[in-house]
PDB file of N, CA and C in Angstrom:
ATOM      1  N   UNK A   1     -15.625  25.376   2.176  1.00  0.00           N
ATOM      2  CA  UNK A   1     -16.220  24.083   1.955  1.00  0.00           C
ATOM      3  C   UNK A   1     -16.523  23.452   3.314  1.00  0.00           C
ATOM      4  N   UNK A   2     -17.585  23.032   3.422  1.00  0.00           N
ATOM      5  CA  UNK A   2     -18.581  22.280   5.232  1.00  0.00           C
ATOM      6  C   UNK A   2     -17.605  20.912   4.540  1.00  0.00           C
ATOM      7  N   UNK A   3     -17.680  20.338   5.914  1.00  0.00           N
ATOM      8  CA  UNK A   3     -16.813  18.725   6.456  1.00  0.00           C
ATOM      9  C   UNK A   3     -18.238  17.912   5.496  1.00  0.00           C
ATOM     10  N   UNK A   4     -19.027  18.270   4.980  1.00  0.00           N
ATOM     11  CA  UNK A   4     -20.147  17.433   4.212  1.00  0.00           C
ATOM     12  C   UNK A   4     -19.976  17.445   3.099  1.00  0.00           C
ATOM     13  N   UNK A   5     -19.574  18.704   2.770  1.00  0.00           N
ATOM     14  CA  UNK A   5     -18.811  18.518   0.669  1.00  0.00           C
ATOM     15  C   UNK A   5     -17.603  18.087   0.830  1.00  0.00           C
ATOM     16  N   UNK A   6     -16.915  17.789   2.040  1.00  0.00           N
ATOM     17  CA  UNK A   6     -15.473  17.143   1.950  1.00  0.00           C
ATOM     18  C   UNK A   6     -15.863  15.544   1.880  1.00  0.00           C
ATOM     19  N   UNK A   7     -16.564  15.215   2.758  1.00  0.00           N
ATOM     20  CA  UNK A   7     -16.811  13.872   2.883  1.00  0.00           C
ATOM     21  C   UNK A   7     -17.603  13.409   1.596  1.00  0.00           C
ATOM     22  N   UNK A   8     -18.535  13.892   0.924  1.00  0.00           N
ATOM     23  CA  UNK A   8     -19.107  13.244  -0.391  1.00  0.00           C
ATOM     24  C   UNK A   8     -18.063  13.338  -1.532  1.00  0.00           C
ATOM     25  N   UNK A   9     -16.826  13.949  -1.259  1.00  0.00           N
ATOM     26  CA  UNK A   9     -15.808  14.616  -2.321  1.00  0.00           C
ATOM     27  C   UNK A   9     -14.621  13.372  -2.308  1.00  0.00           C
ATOM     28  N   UNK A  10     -15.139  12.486  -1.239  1.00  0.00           N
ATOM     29  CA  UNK A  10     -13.770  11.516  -1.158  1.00  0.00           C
ATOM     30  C   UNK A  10     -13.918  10.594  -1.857  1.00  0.00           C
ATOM     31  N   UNK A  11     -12.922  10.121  -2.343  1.00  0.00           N
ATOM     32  CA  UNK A  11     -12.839   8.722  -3.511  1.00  0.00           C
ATOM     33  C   UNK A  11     -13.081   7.541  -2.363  1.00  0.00           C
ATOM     34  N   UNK A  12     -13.173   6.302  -3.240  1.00  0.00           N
ATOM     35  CA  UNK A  12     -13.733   5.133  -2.829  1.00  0.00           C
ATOM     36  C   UNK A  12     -12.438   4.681  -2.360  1.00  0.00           C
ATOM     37  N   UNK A  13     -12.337   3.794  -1.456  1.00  0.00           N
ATOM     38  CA  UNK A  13     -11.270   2.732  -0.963  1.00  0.00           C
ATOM     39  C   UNK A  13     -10.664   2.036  -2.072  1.00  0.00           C
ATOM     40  N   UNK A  14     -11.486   1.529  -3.372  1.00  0.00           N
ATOM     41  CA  UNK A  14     -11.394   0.949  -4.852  1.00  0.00           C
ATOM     42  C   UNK A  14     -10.766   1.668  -5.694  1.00  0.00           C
ATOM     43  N   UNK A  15     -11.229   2.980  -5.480  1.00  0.00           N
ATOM     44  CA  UNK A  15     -10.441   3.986  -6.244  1.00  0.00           C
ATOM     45  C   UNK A  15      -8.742   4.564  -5.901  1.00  0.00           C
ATOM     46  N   UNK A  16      -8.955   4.055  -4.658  1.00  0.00           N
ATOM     47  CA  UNK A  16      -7.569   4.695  -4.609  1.00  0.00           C
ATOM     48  C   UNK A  16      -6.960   3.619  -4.671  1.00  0.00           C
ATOM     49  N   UNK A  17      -7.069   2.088  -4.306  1.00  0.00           N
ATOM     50  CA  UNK A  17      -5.985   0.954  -4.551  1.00  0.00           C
ATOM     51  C   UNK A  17      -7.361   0.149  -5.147  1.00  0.00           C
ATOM     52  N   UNK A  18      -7.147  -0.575  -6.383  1.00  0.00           N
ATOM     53  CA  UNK A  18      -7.698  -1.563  -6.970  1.00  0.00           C
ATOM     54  C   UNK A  18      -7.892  -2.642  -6.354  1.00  0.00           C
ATOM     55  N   UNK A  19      -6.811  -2.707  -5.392  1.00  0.00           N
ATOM     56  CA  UNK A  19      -6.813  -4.465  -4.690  1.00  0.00           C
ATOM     57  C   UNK A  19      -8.245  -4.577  -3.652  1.00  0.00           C
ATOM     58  N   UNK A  20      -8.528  -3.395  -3.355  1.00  0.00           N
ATOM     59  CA  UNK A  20      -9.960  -3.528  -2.068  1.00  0.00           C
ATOM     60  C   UNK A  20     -10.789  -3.240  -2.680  1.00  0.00           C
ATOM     61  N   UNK A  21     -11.904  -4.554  -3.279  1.00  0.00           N
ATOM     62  CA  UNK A  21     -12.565  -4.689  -3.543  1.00  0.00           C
ATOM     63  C   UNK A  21     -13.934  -4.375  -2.434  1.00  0.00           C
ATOM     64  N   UNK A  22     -15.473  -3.950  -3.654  1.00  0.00           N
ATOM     65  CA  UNK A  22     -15.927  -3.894  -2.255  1.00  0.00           C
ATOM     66  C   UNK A  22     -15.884  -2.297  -1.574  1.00  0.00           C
ATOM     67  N   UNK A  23     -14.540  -1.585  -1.029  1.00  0.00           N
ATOM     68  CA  UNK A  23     -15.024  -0.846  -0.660  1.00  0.00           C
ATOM     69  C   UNK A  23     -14.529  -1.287   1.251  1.00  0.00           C
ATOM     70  N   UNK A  24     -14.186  -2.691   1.359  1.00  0.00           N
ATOM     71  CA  UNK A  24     -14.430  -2.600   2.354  1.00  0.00           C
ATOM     72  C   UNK A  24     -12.726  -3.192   2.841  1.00  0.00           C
ATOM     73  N   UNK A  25     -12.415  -2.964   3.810  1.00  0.00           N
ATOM     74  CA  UNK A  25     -10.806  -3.427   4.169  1.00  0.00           C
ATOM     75  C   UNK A  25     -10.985  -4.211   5.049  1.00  0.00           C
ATOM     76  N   UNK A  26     -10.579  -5.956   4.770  1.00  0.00           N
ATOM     77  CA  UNK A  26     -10.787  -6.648   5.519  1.00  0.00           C
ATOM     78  C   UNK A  26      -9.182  -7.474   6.066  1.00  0.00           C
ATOM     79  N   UNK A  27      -9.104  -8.433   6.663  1.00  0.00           N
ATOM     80  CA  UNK A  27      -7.847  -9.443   6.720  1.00  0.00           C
ATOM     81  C   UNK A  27      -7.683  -9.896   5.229  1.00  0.00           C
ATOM     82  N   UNK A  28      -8.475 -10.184   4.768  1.00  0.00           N
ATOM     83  CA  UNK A  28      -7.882 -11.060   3.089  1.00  0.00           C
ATOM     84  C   UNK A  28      -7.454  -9.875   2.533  1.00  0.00           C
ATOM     85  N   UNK A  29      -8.056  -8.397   2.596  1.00  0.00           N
ATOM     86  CA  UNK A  29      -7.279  -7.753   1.474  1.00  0.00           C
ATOM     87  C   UNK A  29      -6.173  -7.026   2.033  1.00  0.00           C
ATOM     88  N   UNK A  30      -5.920  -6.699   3.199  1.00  0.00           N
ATOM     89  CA  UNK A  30      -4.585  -6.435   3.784  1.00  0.00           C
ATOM     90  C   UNK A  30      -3.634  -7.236   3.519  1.00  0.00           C
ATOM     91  N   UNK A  31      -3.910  -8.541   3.745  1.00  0.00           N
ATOM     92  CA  UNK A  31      -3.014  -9.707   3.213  1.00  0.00           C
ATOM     93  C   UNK A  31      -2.475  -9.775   2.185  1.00  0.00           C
ATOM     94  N   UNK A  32      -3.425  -9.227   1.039  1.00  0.00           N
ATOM     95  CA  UNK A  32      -3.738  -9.216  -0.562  1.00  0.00           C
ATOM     96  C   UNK A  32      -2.459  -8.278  -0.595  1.00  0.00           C
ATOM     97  N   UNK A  33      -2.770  -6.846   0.058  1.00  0.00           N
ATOM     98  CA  UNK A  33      -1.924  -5.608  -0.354  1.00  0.00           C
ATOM     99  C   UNK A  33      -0.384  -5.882  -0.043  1.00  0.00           C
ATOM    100  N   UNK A  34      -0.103  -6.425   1.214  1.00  0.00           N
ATOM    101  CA  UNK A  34       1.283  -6.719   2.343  1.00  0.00           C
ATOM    102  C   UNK A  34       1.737  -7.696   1.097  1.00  0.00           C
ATOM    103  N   UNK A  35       1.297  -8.748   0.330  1.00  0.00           N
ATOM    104  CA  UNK A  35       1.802  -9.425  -0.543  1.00  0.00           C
ATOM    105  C   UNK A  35       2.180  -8.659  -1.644  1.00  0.00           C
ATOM    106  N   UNK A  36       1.345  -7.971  -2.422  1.00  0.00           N
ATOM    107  CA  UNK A  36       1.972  -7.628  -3.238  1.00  0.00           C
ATOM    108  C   UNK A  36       3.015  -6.020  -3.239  1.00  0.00           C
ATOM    109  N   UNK A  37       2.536  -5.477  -1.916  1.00  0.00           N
ATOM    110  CA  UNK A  37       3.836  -4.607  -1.769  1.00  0.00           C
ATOM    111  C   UNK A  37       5.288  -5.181  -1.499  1.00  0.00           C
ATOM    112  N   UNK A  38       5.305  -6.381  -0.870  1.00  0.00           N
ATOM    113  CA  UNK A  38       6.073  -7.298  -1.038  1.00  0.00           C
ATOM    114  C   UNK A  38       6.590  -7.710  -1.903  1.00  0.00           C
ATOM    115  N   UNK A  39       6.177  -7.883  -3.047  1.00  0.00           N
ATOM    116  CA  UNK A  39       6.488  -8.792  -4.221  1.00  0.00           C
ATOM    117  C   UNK A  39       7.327  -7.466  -5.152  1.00  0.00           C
ATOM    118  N   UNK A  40       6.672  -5.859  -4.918  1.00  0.00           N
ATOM    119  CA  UNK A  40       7.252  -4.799  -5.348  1.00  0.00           C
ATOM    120  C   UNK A  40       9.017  -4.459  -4.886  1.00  0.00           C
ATOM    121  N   UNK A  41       8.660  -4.469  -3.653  1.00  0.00           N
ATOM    122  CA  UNK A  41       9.891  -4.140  -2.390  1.00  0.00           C
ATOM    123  C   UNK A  41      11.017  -5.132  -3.461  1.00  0.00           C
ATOM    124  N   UNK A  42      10.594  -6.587  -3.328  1.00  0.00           N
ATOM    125  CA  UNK A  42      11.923  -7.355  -3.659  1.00  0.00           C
ATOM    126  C   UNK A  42      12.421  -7.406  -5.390  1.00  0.00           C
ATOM    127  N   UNK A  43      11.400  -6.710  -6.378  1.00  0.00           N
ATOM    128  CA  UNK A  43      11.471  -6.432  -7.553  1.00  0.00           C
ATOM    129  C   UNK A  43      12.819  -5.593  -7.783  1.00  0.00           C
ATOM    130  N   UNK A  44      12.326  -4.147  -6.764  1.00  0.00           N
ATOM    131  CA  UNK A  44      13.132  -3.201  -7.294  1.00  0.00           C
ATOM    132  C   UNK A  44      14.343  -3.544  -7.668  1.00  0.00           C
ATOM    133  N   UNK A  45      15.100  -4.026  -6.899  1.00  0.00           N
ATOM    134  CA  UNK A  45      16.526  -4.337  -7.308  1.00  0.00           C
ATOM    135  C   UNK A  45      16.720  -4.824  -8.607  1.00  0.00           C
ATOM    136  N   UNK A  46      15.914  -5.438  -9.152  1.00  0.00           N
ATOM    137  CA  UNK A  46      16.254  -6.214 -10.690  1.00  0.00           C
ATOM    138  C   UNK A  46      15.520  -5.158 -11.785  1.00  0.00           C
ATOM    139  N   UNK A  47      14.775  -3.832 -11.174  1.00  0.00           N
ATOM    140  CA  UNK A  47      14.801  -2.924 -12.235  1.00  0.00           C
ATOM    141  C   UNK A  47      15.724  -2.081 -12.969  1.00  0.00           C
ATOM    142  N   UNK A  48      16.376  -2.137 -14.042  1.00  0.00           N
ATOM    143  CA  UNK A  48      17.183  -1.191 -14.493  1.00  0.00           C
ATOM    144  C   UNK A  48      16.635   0.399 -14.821  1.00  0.00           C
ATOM    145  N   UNK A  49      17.824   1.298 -14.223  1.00  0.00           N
ATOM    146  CA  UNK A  49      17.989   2.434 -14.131  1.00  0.00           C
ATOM    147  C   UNK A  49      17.606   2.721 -13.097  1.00  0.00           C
ATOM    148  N   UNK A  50      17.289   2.029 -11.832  1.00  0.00           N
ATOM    149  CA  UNK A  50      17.606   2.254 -10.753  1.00  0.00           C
ATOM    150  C   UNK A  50      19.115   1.801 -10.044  1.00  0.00           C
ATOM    151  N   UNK A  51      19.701   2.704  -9.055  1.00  0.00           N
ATOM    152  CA  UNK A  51      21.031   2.582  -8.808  1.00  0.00           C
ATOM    153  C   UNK A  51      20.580   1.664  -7.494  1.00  0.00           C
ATOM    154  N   UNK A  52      21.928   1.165  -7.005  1.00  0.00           N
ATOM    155  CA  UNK A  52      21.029   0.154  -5.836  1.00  0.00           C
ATOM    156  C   UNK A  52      21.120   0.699  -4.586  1.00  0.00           C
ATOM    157  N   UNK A  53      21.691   1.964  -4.568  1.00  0.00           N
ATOM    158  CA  UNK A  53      21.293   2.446  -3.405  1.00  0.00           C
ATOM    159  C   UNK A  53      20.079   3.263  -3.617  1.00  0.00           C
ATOM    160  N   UNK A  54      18.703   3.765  -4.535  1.00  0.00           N
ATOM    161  CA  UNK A  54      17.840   4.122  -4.828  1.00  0.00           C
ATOM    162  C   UNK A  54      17.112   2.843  -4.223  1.00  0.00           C
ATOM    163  N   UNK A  55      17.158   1.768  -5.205  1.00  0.00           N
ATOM    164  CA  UNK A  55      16.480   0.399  -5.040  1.00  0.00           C
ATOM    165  C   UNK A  55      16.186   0.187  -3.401  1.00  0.00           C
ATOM    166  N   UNK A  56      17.297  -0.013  -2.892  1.00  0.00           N
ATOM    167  CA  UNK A  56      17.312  -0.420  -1.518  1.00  0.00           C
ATOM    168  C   UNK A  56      16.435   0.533  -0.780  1.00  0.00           C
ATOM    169  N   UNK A  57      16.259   1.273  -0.639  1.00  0.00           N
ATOM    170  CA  UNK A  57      15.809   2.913  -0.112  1.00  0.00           C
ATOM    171  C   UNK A  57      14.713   2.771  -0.523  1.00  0.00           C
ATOM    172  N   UNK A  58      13.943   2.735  -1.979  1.00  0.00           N
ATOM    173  CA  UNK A  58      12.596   2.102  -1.828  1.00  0.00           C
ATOM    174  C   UNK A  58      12.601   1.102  -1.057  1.00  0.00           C
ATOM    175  N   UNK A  59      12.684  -0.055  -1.580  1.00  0.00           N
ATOM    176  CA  UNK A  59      12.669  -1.630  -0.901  1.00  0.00           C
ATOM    177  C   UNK A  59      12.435  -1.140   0.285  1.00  0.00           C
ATOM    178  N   UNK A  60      13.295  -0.417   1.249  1.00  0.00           N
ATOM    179  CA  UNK A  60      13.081  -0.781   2.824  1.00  0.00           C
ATOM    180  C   UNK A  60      11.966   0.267   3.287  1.00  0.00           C
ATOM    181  N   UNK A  61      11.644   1.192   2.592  1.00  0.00           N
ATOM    182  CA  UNK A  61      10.068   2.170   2.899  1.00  0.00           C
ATOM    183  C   UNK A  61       9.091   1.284   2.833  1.00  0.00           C
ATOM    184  N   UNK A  62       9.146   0.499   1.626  1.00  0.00           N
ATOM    185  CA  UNK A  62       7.441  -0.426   1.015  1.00  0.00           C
ATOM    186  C   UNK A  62       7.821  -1.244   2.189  1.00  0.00           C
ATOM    187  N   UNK A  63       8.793  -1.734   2.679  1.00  0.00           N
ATOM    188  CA  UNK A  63       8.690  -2.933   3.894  1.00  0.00           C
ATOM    189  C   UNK A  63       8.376  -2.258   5.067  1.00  0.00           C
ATOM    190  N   UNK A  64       8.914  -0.627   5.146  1.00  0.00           N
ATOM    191  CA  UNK A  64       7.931  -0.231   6.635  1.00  0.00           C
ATOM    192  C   UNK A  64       6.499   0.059   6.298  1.00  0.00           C
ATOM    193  N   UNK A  65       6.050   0.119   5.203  1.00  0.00           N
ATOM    194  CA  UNK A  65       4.332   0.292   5.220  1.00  0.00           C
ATOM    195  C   UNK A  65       4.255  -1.128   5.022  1.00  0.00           C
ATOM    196  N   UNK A  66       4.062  -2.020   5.045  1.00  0.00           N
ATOM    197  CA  UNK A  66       4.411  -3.954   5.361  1.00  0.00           C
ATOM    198  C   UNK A  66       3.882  -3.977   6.801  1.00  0.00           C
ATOM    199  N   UNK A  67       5.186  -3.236   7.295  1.00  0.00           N
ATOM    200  CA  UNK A  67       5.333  -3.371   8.797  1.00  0.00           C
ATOM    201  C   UNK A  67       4.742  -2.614   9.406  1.00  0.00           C
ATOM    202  N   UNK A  68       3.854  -1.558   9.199  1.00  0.00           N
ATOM    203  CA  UNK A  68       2.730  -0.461   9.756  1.00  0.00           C
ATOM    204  C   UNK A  68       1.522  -1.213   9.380  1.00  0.00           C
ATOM    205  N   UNK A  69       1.357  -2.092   8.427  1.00  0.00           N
ATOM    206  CA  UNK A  69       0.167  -2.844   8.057  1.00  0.00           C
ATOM    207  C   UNK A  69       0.289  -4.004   9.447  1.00  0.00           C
ATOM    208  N   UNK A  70       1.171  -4.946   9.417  1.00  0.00           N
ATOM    209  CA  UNK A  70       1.090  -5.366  10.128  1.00  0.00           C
ATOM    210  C   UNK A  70       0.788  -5.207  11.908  1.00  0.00           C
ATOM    211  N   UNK A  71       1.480  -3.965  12.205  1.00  0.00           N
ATOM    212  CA  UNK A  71       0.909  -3.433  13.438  1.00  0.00           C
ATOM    213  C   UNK A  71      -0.478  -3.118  13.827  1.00  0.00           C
ATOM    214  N   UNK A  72      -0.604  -2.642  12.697  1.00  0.00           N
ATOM    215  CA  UNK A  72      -2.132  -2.363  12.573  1.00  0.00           C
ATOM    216  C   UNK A  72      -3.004  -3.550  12.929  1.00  0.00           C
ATOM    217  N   UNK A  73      -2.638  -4.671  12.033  1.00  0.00           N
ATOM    218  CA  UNK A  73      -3.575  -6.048  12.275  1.00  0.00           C
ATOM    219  C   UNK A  73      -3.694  -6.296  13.703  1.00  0.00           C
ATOM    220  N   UNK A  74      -2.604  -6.192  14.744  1.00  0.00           N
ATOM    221  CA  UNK A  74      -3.024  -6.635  15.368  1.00  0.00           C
ATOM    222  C   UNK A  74      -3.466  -5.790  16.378  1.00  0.00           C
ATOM    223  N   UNK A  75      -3.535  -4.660  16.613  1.00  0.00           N
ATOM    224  CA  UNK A  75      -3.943  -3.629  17.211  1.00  0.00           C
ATOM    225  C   UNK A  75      -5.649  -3.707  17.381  1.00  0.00           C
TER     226      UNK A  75
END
């Protein structure tokens, strides 16, 4: 397969997360995403059948992609 059927073969920015609208990744929808991976991170704990050392262990991954988003911004 040529780097040209790879590249027409790739999904949309929309397709892979709903929140980026558009197509296009701007400050509002990074913001958009960092919030609601946020809002996930501090959920887990109040999901049952997760143990809380599972919970926590998610929780603190979704807060380093938070915190890789954020580096990014200002880079």
């Amino acid at each position: 397969m040529s780097a040209n059927q790879q590249a027409t073969n790739r999904p949309s920015l929309s397709d892979i997360n709903p929140l980026i609208s558009d197509n296009e990744w701007s400050e509002d929808t990074a913001s958009t995403v960092r919030g609601a991976l946020e809002f996930i991170a501090d959920a887990l704990p109040a999901i049952s059948g997760l143990n809380d050392r599972t919970a926590h262990g998610v929780s603190r991954l979704i807060m380093c992609c938070v915190a890789a988003m954020e580096v990014t911004k200002s880079s």
